[in-house]
C-alpha atoms as a PDB file:
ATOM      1  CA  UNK A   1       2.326   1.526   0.228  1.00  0.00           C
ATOM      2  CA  UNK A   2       5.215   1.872  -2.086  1.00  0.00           C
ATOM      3  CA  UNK A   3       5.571   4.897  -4.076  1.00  0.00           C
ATOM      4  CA  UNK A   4       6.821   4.143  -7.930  1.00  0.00           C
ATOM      5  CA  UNK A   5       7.413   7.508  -8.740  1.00  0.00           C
ATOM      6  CA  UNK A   6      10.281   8.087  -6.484  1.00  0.00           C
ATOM      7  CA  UNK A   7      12.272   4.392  -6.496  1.00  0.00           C
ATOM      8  CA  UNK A   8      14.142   5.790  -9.592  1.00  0.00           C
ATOM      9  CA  UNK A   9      15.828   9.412  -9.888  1.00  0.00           C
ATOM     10  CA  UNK A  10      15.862   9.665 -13.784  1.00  0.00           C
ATOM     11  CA  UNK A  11      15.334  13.591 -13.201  1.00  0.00           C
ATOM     12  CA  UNK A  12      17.628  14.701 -10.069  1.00  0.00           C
ATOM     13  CA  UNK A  13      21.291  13.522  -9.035  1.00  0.00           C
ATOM     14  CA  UNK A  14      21.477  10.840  -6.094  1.00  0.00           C
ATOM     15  CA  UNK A  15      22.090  12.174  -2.491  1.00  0.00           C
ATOM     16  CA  UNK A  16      21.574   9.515  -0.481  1.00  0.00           C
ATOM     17  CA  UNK A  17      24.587   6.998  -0.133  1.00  0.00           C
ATOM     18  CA  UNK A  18      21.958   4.002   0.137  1.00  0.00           C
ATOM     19  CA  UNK A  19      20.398   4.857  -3.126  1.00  0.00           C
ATOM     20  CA  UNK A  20      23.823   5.377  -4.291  1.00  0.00           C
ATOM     21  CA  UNK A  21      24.766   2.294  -6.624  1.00  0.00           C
ATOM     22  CA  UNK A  22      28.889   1.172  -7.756  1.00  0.00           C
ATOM     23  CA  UNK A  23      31.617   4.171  -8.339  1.00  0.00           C
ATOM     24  CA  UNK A  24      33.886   2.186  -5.316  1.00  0.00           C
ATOM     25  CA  UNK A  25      37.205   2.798  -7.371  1.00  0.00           C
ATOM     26  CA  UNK A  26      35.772   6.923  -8.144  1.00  0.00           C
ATOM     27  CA  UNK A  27      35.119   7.580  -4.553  1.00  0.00           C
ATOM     28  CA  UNK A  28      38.586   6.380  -3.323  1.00  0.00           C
ATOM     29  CA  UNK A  29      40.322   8.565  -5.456  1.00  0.00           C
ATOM     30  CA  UNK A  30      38.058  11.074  -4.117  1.00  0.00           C
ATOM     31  CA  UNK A  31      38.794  10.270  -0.897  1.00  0.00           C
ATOM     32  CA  UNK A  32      42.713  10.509  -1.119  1.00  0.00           C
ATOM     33  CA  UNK A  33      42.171  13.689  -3.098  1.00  0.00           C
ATOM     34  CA  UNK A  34      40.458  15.255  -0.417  1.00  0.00           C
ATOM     35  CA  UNK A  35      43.240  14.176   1.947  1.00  0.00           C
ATOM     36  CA  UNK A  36      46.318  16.109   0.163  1.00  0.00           C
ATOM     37  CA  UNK A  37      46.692  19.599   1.019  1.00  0.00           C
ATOM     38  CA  UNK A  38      46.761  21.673  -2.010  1.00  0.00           C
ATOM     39  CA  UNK A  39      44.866  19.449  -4.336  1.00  0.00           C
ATOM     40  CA  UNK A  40      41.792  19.724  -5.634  1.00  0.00           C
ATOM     41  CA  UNK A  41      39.386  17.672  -7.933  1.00  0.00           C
ATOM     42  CA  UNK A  42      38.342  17.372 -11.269  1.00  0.00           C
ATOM     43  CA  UNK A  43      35.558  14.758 -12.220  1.00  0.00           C
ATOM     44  CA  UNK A  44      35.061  14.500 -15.960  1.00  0.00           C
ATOM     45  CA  UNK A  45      33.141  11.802 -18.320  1.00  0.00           C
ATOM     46  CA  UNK A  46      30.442  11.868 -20.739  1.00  0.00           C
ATOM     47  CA  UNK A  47      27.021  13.161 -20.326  1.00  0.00           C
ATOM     48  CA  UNK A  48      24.407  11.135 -18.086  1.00  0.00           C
ATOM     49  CA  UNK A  49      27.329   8.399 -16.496  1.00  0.00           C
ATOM     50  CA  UNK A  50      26.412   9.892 -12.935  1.00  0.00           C
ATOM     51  CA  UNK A  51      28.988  12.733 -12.308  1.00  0.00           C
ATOM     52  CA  UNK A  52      26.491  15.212 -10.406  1.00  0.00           C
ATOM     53  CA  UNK A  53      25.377  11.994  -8.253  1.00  0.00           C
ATOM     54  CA  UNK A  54      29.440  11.162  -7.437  1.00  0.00           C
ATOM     55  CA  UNK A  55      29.899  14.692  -6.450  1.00  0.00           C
ATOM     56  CA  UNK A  56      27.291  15.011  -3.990  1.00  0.00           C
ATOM     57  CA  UNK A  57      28.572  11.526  -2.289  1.00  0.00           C
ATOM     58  CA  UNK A  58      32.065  13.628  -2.573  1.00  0.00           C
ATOM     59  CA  UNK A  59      29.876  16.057  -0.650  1.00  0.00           C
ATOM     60  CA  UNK A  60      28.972  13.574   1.779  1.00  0.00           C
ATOM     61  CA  UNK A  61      32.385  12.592   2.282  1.00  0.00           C
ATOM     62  CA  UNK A  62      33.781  16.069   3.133  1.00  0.00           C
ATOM     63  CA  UNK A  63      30.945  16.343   5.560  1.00  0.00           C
ATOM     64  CA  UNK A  64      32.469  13.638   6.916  1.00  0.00           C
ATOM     65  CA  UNK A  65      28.973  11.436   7.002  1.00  0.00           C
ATOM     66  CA  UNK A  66      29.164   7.850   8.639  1.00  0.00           C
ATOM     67  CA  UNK A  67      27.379   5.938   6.053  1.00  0.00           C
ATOM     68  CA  UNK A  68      29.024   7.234   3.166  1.00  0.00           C
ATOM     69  CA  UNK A  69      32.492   6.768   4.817  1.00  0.00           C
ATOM     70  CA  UNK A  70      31.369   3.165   5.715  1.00  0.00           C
ATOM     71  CA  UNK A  71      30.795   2.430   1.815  1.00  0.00           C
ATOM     72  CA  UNK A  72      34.330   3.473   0.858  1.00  0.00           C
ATOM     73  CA  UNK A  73      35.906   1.574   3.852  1.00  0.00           C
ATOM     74  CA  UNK A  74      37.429   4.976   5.114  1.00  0.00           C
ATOM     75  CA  UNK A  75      35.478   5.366   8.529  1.00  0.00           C
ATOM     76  CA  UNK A  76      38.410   4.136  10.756  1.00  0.00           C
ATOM     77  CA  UNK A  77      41.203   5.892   8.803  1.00  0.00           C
ATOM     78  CA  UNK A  78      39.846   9.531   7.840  1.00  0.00           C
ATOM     79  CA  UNK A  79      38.054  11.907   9.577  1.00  0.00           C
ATOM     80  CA  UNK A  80      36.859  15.162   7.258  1.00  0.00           C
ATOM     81  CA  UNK A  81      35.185  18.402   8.353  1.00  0.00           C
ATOM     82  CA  UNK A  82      35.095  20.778   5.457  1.00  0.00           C
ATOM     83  CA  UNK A  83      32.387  23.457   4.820  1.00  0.00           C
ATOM     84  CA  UNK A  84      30.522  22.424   1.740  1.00  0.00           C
ATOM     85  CA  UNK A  85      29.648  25.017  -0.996  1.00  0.00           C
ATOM     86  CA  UNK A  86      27.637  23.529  -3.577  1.00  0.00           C
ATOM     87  CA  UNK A  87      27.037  25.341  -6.807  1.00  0.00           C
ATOM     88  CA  UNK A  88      25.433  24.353 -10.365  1.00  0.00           C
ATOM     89  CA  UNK A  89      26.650  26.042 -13.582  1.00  0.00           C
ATOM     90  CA  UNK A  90      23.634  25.515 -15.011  1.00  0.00           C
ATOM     91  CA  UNK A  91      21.574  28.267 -13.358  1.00  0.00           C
ATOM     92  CA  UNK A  92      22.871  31.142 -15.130  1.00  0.00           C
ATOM     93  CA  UNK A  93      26.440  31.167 -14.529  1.00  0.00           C
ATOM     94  CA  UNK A  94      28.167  32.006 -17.838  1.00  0.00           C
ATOM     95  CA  UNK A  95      31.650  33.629 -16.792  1.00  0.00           C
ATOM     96  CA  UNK A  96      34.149  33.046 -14.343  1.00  0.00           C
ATOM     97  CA  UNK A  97      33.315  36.492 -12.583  1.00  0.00           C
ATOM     98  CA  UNK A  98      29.616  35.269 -12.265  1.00  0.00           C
ATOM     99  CA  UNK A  99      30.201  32.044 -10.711  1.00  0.00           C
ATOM    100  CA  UNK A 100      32.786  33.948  -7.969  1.00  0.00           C
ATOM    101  CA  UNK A 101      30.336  36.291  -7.386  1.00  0.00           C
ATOM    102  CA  UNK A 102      27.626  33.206  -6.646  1.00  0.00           C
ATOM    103  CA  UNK A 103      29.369  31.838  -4.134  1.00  0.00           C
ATOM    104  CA  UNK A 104      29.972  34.914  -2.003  1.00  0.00           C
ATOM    105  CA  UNK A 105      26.143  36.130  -2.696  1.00  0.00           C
ATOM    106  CA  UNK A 106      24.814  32.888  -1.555  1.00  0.00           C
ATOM    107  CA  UNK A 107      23.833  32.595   2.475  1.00  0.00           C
ATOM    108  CA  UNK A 108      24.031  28.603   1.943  1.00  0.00           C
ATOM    109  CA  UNK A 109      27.831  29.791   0.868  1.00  0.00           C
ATOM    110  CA  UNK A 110      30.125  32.381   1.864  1.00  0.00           C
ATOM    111  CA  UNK A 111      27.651  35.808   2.623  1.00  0.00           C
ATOM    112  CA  UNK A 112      27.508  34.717   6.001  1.00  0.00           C
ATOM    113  CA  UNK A 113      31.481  35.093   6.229  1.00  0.00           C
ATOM    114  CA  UNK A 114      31.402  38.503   4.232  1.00  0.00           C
ATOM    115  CA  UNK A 115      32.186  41.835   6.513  1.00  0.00           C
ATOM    116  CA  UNK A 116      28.988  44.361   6.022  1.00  0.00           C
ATOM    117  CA  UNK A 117      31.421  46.702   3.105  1.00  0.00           C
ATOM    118  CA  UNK A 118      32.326  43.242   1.459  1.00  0.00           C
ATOM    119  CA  UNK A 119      28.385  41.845   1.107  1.00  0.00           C
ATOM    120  CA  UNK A 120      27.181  45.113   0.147  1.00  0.00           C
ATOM    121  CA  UNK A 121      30.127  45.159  -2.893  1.00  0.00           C
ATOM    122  CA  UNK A 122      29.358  41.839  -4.197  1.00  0.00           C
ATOM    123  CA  UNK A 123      25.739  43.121  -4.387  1.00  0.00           C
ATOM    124  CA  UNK A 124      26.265  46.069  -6.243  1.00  0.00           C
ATOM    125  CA  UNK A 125      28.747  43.779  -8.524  1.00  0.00           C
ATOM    126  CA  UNK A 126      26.451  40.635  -9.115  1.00  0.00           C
ATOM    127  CA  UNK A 127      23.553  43.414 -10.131  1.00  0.00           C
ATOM    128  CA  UNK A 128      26.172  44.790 -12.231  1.00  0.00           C
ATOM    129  CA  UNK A 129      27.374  41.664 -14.189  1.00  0.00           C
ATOM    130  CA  UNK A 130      24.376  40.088 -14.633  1.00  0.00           C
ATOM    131  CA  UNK A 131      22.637  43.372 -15.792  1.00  0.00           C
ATOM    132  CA  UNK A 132      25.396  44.152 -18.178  1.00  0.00           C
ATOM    133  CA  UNK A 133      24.502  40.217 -19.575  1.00  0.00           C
ATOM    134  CA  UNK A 134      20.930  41.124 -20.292  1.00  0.00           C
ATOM    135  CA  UNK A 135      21.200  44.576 -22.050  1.00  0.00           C
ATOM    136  CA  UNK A 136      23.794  42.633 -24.157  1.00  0.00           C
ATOM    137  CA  UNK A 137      21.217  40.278 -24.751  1.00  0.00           C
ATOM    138  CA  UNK A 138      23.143  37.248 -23.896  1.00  0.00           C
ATOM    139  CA  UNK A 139      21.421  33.746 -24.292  1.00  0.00           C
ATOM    140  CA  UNK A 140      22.560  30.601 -22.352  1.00  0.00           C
ATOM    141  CA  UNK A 141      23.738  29.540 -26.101  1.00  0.00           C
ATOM    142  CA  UNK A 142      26.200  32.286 -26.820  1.00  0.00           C
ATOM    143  CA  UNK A 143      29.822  33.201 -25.072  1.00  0.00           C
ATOM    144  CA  UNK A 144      29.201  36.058 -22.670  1.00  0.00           C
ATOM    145  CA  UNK A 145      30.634  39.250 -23.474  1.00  0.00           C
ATOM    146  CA  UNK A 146      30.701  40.400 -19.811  1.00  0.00           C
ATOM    147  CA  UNK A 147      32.680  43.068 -18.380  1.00  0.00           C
ATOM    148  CA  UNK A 148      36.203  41.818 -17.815  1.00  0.00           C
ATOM    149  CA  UNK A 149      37.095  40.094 -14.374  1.00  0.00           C
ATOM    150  CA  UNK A 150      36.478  42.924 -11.417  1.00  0.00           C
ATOM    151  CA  UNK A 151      40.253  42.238  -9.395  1.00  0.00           C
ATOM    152  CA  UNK A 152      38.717  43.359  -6.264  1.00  0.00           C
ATOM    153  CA  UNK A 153      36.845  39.893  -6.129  1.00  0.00           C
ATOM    154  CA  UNK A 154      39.414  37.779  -5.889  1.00  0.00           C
ATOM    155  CA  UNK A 155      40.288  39.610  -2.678  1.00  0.00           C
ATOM    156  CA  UNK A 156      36.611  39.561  -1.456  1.00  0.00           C
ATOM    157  CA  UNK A 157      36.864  35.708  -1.812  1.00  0.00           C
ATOM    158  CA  UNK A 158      39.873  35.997  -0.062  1.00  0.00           C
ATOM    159  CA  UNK A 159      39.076  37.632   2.952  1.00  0.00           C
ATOM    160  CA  UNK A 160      35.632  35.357   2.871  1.00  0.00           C
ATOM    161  CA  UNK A 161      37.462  32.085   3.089  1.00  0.00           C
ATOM    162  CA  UNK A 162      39.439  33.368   5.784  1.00  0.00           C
ATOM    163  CA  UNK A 163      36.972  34.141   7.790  1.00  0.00           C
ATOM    164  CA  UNK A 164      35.014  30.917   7.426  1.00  0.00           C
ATOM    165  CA  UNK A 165      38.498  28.964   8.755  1.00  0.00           C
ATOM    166  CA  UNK A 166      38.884  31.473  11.519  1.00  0.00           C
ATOM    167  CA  UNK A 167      35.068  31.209  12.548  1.00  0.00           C
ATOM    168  CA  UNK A 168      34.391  27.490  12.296  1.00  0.00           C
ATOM    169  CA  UNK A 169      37.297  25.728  11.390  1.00  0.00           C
ATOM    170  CA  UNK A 170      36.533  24.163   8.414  1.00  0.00           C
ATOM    171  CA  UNK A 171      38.681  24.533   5.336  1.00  0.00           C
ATOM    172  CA  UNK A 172      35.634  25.260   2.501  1.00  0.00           C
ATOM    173  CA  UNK A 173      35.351  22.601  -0.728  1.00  0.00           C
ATOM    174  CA  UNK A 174      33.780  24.324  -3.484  1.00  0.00           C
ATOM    175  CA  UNK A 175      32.061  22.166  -5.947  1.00  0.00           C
ATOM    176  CA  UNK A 176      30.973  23.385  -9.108  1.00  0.00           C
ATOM    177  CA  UNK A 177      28.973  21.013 -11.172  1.00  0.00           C
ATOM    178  CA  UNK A 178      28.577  21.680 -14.643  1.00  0.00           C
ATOM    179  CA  UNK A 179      31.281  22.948 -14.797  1.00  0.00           C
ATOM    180  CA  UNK A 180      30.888  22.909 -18.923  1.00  0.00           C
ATOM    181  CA  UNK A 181      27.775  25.466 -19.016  1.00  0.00           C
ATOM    182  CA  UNK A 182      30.287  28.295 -18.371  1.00  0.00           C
ATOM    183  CA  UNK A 183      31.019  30.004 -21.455  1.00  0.00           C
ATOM    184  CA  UNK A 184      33.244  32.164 -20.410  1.00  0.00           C
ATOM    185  CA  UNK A 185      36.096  30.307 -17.928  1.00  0.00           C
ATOM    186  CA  UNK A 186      38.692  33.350 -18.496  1.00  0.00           C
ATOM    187  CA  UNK A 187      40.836  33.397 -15.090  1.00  0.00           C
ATOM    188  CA  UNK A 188      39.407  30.484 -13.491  1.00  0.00           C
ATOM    189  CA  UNK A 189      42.268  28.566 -13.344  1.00  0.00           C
ATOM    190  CA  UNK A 190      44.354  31.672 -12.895  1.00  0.00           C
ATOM    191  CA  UNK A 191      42.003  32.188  -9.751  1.00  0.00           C
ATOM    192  CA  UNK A 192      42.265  28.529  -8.286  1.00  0.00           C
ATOM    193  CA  UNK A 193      46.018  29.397  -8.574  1.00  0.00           C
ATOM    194  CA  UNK A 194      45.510  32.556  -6.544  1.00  0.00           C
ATOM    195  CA  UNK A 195      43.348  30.275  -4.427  1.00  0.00           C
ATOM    196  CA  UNK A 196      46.531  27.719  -3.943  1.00  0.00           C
ATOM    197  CA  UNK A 197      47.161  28.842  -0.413  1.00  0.00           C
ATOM    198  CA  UNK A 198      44.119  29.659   0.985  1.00  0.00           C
ATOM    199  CA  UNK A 199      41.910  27.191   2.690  1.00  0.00           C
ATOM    200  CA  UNK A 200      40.099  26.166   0.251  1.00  0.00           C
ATOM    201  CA  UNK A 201      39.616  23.178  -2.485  1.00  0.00           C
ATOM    202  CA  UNK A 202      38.016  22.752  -5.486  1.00  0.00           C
ATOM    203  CA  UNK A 203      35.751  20.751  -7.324  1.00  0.00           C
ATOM    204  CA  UNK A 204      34.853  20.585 -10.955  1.00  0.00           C
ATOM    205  CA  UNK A 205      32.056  18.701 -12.048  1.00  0.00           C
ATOM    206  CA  UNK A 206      31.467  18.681 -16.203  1.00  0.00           C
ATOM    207  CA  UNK A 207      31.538  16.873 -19.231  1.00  0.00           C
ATOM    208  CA  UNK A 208      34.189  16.094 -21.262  1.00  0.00           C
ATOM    209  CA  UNK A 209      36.755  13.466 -22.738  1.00  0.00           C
ATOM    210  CA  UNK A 210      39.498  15.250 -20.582  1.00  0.00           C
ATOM    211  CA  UNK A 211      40.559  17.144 -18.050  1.00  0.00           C
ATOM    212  CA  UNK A 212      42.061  20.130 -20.851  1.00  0.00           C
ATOM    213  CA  UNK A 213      38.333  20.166 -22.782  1.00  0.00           C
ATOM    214  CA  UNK A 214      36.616  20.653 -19.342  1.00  0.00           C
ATOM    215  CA  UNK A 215      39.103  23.130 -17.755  1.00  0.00           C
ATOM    216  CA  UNK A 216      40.784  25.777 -20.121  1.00  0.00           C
ATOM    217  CA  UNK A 217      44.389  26.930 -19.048  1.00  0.00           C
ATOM    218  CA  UNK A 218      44.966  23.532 -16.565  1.00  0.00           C
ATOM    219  CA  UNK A 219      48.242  23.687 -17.262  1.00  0.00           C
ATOM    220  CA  UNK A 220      49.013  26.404 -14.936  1.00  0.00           C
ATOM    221  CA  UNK A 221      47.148  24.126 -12.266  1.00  0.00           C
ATOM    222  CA  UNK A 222      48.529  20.813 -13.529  1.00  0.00           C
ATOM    223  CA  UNK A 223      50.000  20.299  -9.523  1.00  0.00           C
ATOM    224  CA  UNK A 224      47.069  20.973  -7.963  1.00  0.00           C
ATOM    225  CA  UNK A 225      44.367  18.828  -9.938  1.00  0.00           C
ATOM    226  CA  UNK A 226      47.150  16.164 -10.721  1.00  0.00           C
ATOM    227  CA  UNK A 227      46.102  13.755  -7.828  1.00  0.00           C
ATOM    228  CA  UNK A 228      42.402  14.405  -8.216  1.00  0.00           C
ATOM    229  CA  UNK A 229      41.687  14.419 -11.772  1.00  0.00           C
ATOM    230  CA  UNK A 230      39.191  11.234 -11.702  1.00  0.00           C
ATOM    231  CA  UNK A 231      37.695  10.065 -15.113  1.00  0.00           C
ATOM    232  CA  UNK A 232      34.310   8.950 -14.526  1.00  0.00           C
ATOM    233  CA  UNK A 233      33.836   5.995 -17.409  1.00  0.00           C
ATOM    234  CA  UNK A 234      30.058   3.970 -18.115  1.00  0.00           C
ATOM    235  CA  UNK A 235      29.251   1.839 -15.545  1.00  0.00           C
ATOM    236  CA  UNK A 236      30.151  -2.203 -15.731  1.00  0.00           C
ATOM    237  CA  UNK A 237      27.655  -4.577 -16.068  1.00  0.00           C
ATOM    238  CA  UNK A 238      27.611  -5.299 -11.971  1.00  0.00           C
ATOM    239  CA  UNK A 239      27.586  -1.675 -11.108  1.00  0.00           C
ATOM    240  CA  UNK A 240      24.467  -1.299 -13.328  1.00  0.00           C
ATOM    241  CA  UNK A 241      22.843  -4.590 -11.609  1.00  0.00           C
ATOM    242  CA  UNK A 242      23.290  -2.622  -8.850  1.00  0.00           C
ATOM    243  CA  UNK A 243      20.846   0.288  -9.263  1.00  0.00           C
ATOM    244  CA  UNK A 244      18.168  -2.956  -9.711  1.00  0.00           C
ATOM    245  CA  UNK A 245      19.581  -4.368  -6.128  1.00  0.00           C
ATOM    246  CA  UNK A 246      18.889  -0.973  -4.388  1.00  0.00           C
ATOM    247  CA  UNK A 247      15.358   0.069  -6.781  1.00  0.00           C
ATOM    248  CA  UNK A 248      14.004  -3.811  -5.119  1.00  0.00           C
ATOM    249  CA  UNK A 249      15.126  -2.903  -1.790  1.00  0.00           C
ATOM    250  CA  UNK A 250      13.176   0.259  -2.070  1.00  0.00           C
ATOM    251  CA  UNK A 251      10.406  -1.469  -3.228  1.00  0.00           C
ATOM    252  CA  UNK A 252      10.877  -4.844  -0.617  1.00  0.00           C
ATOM    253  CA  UNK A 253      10.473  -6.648  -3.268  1.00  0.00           C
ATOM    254  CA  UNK A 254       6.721  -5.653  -3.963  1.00  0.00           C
ATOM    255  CA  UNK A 255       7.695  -4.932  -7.263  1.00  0.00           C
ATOM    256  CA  UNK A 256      10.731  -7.191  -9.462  1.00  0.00           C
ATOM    257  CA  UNK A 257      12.553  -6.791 -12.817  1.00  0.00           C
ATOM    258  CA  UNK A 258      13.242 -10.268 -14.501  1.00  0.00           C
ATOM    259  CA  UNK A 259      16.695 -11.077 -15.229  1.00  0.00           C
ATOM    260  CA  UNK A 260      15.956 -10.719 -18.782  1.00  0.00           C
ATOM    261  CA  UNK A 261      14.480  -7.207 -18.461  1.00  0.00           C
ATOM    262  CA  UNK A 262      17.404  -6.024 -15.899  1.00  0.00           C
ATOM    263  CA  UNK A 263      19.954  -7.355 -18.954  1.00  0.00           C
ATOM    264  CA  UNK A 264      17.562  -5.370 -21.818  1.00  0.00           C
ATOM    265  CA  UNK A 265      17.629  -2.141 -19.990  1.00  0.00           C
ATOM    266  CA  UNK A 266      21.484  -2.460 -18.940  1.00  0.00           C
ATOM    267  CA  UNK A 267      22.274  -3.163 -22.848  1.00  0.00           C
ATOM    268  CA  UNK A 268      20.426   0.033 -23.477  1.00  0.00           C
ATOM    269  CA  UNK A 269      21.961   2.282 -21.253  1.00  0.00           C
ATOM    270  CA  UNK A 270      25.372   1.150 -22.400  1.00  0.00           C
ATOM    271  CA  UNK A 271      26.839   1.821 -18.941  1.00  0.00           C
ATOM    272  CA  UNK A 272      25.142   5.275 -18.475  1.00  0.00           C
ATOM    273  CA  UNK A 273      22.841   4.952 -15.152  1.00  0.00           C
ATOM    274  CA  UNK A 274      20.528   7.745 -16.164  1.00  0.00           C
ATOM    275  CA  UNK A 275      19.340   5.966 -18.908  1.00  0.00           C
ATOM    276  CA  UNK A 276      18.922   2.805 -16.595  1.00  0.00           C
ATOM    277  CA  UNK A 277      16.502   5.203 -14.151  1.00  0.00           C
ATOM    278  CA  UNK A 278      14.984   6.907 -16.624  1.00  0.00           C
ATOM    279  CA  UNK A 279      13.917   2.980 -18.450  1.00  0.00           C
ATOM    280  CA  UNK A 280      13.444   1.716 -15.101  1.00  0.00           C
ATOM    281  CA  UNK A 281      11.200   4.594 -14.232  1.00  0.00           C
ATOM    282  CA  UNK A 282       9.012   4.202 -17.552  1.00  0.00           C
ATOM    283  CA  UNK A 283       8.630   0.220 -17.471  1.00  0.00           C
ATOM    284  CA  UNK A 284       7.915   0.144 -13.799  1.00  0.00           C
ATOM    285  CA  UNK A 285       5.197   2.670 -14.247  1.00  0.00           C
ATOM    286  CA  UNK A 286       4.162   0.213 -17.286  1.00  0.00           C
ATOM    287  CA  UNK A 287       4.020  -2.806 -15.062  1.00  0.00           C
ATOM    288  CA  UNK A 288       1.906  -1.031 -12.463  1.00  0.00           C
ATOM    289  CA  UNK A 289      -0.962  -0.032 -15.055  1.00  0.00           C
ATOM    290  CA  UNK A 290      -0.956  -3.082 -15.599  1.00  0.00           C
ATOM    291  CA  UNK A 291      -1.132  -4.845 -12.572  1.00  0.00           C
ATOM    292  CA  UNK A 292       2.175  -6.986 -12.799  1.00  0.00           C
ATOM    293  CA  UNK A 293       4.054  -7.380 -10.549  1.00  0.00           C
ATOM    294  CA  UNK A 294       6.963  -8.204 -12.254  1.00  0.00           C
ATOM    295  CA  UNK A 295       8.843  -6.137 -14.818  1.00  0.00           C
ATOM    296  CA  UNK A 296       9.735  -8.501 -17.839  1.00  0.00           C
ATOM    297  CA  UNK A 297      11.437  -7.206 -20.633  1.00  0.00           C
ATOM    298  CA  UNK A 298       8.597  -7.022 -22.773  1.00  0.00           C
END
């Protein structure tokens, strides 16, 4: 029985690598980025080209997973252990200090690595912050006007990142998508430099035209994001065909879009593969009600 709700993913980023469709050229980069010591990543593009779906297959990579290696040719030549943090902007984090204080209060990120005096801190300062946000009334539209950046933080994440190398290993890759919902980025990049010889990477997910529109103050981290800044541009006609290849595999073929409706939807979507689910979602649903088989571009 094949399911029609789930063949597209118009409303979530793509995690698996064999739902995955094109970004070959993105992912390399990615992969030598990941490689350098000291540099870290920045993915930028416009809204809805598939930047949350890249970074979770730059997820995948860092976890060092088989299949997703395999796609990018790297399998025989890299091996990568890193200990994943993933965090979205787009939950509430408005200000640099907030979106620190995430990632040490989270037990899917660094808690687990805090000493018993450190976790109990970054309680009482996350209650803090994100108090002082509501009795200023802050709305997700409006610049926080937070307390300024607590300095004992930094040292928190520090000491946190430390202890996650000594303990498993594994130097940590932070990625931050939506990156572009913070408000408030004073001292992020001043903190990535602080962060410069720790063992840890970065990387920022957001949109933008450039690197200098998503990340305020790059300059003083031009080195470090130099060899991982990757532009992530609409998708070419073949990558788009693609996401049709892998939606009839899904399907085995029980369901089919014409060649006519595949070129309709990818003139539509003008190379962005959200639009592509979200039209491939709504036609195939179409189709089923009414008991075609094929998708034509009527």
């Amino acid at each position: 029985m094949i399911d029609i709700n789930n063949v597209f993913s118009p409303g979530s980023a793509i995690e698996s690598i064999q739902e995955f469709a094109g970004r070959q050229v993105e992912l390399m980069k990615a992969v030598s980025a990941l490689r350098l010591k000291g540099a870290s990543l920045v993915l930028y593009g416009y809204r809805g080209v598939g930047k949350s779906s890249l970074a979770q297959q730059i997820s995948a990579i860092a976890k060092n997973d088989p299949l997703t290696l395999e796609r990018v040719n790297a399998k025989q030549n890299v091996a990568f252990d890193f200990n994943v943090v993933f965090i979205s902007a787009a939950f509430g984090i408005k200000t640099t200090e907030i979106a620190i204080l995430s990632l040490l209060s989270d037990d899917a990120g660094l808690r687990p690595y805090l000493t018993q005096s450190a976790s109990e801190r970054v309680d009482k300062f996350h209650f803090g912050v994100k108090s002082s946000l509501i009795n200023a009334g802050a709305s997700s539209d409006t610049k926080s006007t937070a307390q300024s950046f607590n300095p004992q933080i930094p040292a928190i994440f520090k000491n946190a990142v430390n202890n996650a190398f000594q303990k498993t290993g594994k130097v940590c890759l932070i990625i931050i998508d939506e990156f572009d919902k913070i408000a408030d980025q004073t001292g992020f990049a001043e903190f990535m430099k602080y962060c410069e010889n720790l063992p840890v990477k970065f990387c920022i997910v957001g949109i933008s035209d450039d690197v200098s529109e998503l990340l305020r103050d790059h300059s003083s981290i031009a080195r470090q994001i130099r060899d991982g800044s990757i532009y992530v541009p609409p998708m070419t006609k073949p990558e788009q065909l693609q996401i049709f290849e892998k939606a009839h595999e899904k399907m085995s073929c029980a369901y089919t879009f014409s060649d006519p409706a595949m070129d309709f939807i990818c003139q539509c979507s003008q190379g962005h593969p959200y639009i592509i689910h979200k039209l491939g979602f709504e036609s195939l649903k179409e189709a089923a009600a009414q008991e075609s088989r094929v998708v034509t571009e009527k």
